[in-house]
N, C-alpha and C. Protein backbone atom coordinates (compact mmCIF):
# COMPACT_ATOMS: atom_id res chain seq x y z
N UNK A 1 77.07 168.67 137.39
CA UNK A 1 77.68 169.00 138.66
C UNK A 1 77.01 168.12 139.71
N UNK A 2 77.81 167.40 140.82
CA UNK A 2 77.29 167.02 141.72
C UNK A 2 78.24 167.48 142.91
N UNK A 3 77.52 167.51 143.77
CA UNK A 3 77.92 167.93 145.32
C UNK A 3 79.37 168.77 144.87
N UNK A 4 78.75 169.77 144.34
CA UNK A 4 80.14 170.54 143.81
C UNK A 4 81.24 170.29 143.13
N UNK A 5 81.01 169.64 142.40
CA UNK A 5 81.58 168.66 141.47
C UNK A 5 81.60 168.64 139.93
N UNK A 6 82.15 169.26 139.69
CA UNK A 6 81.75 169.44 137.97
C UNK A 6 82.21 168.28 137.14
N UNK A 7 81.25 167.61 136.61
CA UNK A 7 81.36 166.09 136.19
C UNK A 7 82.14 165.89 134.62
N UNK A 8 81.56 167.43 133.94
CA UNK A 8 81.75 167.37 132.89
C UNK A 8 81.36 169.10 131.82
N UNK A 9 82.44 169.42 131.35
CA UNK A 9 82.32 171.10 130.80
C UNK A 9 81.96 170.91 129.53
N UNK A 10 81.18 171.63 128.55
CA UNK A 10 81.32 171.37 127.42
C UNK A 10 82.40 172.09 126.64
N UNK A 11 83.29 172.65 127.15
CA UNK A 11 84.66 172.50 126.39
C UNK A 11 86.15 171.42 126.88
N UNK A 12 85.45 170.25 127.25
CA UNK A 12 86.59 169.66 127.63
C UNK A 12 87.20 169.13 126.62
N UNK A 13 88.40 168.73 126.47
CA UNK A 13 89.22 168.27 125.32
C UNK A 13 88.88 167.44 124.34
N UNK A 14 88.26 166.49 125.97
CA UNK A 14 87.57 165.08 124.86
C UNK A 14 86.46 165.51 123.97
N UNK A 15 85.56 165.98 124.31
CA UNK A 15 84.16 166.15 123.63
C UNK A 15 84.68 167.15 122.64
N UNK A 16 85.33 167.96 122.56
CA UNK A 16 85.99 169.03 121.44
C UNK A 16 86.47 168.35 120.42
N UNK A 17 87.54 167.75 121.09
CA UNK A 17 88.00 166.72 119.49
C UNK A 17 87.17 165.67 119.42
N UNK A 18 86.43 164.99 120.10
CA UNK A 18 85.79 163.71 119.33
C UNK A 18 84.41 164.58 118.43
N UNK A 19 83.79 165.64 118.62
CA UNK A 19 83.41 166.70 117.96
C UNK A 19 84.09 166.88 116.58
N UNK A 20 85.51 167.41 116.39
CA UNK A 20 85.78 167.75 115.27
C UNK A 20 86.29 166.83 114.44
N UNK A 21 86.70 165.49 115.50
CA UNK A 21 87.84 164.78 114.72
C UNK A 21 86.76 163.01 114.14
N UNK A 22 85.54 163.31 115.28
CA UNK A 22 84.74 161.73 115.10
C UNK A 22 83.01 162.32 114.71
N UNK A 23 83.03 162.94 115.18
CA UNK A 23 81.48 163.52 114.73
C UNK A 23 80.79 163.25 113.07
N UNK A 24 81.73 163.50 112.37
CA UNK A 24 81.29 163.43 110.88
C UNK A 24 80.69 164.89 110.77
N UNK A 25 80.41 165.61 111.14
CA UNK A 25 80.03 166.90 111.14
C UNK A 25 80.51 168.05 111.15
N UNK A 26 81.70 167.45 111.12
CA UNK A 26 83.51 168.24 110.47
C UNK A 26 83.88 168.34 109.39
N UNK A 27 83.02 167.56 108.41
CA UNK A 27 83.95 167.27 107.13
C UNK A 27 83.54 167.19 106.11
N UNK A 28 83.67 166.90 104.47
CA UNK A 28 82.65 167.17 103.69
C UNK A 28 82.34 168.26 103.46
N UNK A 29 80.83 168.07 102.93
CA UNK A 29 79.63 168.88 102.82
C UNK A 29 79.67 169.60 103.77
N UNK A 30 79.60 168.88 104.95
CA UNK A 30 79.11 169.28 106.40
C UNK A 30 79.58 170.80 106.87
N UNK A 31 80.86 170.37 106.48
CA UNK A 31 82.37 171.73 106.96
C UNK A 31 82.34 173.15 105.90
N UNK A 32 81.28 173.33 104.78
CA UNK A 32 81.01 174.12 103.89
C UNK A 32 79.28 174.30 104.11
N UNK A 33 78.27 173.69 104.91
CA UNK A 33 77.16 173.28 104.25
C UNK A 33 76.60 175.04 105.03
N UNK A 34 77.34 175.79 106.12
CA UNK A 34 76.61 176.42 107.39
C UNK A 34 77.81 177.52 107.69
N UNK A 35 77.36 178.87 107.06
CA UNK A 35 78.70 179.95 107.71
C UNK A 35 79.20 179.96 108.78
N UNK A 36 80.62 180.07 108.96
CA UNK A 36 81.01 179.83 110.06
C UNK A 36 81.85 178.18 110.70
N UNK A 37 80.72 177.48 109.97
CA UNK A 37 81.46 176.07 110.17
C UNK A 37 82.45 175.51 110.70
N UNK A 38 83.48 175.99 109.92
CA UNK A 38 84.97 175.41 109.66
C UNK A 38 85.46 176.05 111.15
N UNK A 39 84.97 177.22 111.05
CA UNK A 39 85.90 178.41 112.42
C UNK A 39 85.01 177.76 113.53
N UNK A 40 83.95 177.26 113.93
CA UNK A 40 82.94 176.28 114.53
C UNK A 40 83.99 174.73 114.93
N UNK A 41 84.03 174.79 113.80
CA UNK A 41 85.23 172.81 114.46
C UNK A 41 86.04 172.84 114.30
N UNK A 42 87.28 174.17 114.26
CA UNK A 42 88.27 174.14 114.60
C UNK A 42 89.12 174.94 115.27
N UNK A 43 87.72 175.45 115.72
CA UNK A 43 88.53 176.72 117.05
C UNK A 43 87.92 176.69 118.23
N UNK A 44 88.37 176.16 119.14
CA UNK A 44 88.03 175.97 120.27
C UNK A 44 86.87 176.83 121.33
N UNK A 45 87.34 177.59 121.42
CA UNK A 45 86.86 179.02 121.60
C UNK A 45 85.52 179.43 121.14
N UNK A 46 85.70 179.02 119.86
CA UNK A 46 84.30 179.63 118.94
C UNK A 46 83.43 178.40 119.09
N UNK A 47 83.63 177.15 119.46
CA UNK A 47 82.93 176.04 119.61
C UNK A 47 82.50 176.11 121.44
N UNK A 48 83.31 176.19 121.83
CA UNK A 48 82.63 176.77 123.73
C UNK A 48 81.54 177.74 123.94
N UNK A 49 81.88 178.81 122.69
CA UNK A 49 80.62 180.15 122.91
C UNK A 49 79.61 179.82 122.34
N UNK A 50 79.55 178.59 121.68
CA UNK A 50 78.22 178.64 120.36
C UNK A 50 77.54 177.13 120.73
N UNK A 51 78.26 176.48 121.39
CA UNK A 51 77.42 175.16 122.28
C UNK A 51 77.10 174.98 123.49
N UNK A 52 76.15 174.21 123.90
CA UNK A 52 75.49 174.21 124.62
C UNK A 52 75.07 172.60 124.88
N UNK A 53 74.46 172.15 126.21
CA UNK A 53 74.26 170.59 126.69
C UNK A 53 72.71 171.13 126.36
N UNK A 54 72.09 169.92 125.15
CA UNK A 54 70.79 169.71 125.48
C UNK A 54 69.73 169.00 126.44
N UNK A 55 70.53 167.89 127.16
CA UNK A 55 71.07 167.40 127.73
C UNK A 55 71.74 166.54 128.39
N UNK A 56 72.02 165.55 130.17
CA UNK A 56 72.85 165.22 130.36
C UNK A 56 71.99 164.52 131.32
N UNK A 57 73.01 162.81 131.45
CA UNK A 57 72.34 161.64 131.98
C UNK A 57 73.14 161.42 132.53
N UNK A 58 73.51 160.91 133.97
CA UNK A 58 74.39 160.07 134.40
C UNK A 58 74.18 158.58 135.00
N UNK A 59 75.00 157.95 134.30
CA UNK A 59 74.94 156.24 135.09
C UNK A 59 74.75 156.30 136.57
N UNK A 60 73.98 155.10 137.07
CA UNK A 60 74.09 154.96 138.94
C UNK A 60 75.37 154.76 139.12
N UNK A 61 76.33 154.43 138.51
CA UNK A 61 77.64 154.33 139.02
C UNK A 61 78.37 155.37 138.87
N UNK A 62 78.04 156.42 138.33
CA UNK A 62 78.72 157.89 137.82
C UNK A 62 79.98 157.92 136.87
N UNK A 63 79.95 156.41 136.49
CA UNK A 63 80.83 156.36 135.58
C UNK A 63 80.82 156.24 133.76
N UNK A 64 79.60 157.14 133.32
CA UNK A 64 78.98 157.20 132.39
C UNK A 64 78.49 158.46 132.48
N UNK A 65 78.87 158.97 131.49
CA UNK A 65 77.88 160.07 131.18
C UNK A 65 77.35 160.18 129.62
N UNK A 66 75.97 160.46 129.55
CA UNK A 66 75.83 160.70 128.17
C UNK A 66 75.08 161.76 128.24
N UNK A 67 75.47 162.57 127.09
CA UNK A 67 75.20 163.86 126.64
C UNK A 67 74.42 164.32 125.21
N UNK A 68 73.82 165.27 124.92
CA UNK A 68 73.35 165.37 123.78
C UNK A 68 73.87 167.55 123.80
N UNK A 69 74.80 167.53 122.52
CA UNK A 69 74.94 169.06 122.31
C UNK A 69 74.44 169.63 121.65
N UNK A 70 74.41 170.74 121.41
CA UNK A 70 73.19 171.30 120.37
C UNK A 70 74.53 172.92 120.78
N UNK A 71 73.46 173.43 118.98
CA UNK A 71 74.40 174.79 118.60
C UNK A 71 73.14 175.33 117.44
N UNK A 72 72.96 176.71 117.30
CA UNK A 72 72.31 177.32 116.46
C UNK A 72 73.33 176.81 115.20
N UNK A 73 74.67 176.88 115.08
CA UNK A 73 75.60 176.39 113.99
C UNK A 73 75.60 174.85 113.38
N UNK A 74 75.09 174.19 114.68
CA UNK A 74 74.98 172.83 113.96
C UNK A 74 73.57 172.76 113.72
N UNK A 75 72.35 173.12 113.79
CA UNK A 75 70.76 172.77 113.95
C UNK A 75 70.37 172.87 112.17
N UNK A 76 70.21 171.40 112.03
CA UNK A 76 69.27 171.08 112.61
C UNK A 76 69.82 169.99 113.21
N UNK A 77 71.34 169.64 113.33
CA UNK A 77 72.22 168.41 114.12
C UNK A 77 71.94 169.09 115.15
N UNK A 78 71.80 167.69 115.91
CA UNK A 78 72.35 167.74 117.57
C UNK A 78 73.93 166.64 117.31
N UNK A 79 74.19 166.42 118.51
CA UNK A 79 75.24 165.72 118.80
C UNK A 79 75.22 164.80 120.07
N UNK A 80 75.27 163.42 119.81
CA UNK A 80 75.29 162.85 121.27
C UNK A 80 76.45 161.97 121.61
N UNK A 81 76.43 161.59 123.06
CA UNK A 81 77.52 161.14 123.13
C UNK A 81 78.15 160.35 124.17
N UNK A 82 78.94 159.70 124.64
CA UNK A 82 78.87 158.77 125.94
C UNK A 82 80.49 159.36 126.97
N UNK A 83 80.27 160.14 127.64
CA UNK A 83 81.75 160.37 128.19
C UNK A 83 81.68 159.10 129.62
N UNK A 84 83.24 158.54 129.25
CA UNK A 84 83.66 157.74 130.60
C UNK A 84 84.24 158.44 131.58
N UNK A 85 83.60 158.39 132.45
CA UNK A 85 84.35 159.28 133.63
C UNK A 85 85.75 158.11 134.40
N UNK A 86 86.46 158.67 135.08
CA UNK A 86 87.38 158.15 136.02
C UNK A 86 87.11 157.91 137.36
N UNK A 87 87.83 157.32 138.65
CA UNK A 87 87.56 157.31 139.74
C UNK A 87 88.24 158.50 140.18
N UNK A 88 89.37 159.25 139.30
CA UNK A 88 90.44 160.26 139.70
C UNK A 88 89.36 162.07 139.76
């Protein structure tokens, strides 16, 4: 958040699907390895209540953000990550 500004949610669309769909931590082993899992990366909902920003950097230009997520469901993974922000 800046000057009231919320830069970035951890349930926004992008980070949800690049989560389930690019992470590698969807699939496999991975998607069987941890109860819950599957209902974890592919339900929205259940992935908003159970993650969390470990945390969060922003570029001097504010057009970068990188993030690191973390979840009792994914640990001992974290997750990191680079969101592009817009001028919009």
């Amino acid at each position: 958040m800046e000057n009231d500004k919320v830069l970035l949610k951890i349930d926004h669309d992008t980070i949800f699907n690049w989560f389930k769909n690019d992470s590698q931590l969807c699939e496999g082993y991975n998607l069987t390895s941890v109860t819950d899992r599957e209902k974890f990366c592919t339900n929205k909902d259940s992935f908003k209540s159970q993650t969390r920003f470990a945390s969060i950097t922003i570029s001097p230009d504010k057009m970068k953000i990188g993030f690191s997520i973390e979840s009792d469901t994914l640990t001992p993974d974290k997750v990191v990550g680079i969101f592009l922000t817009t001028d919009n």
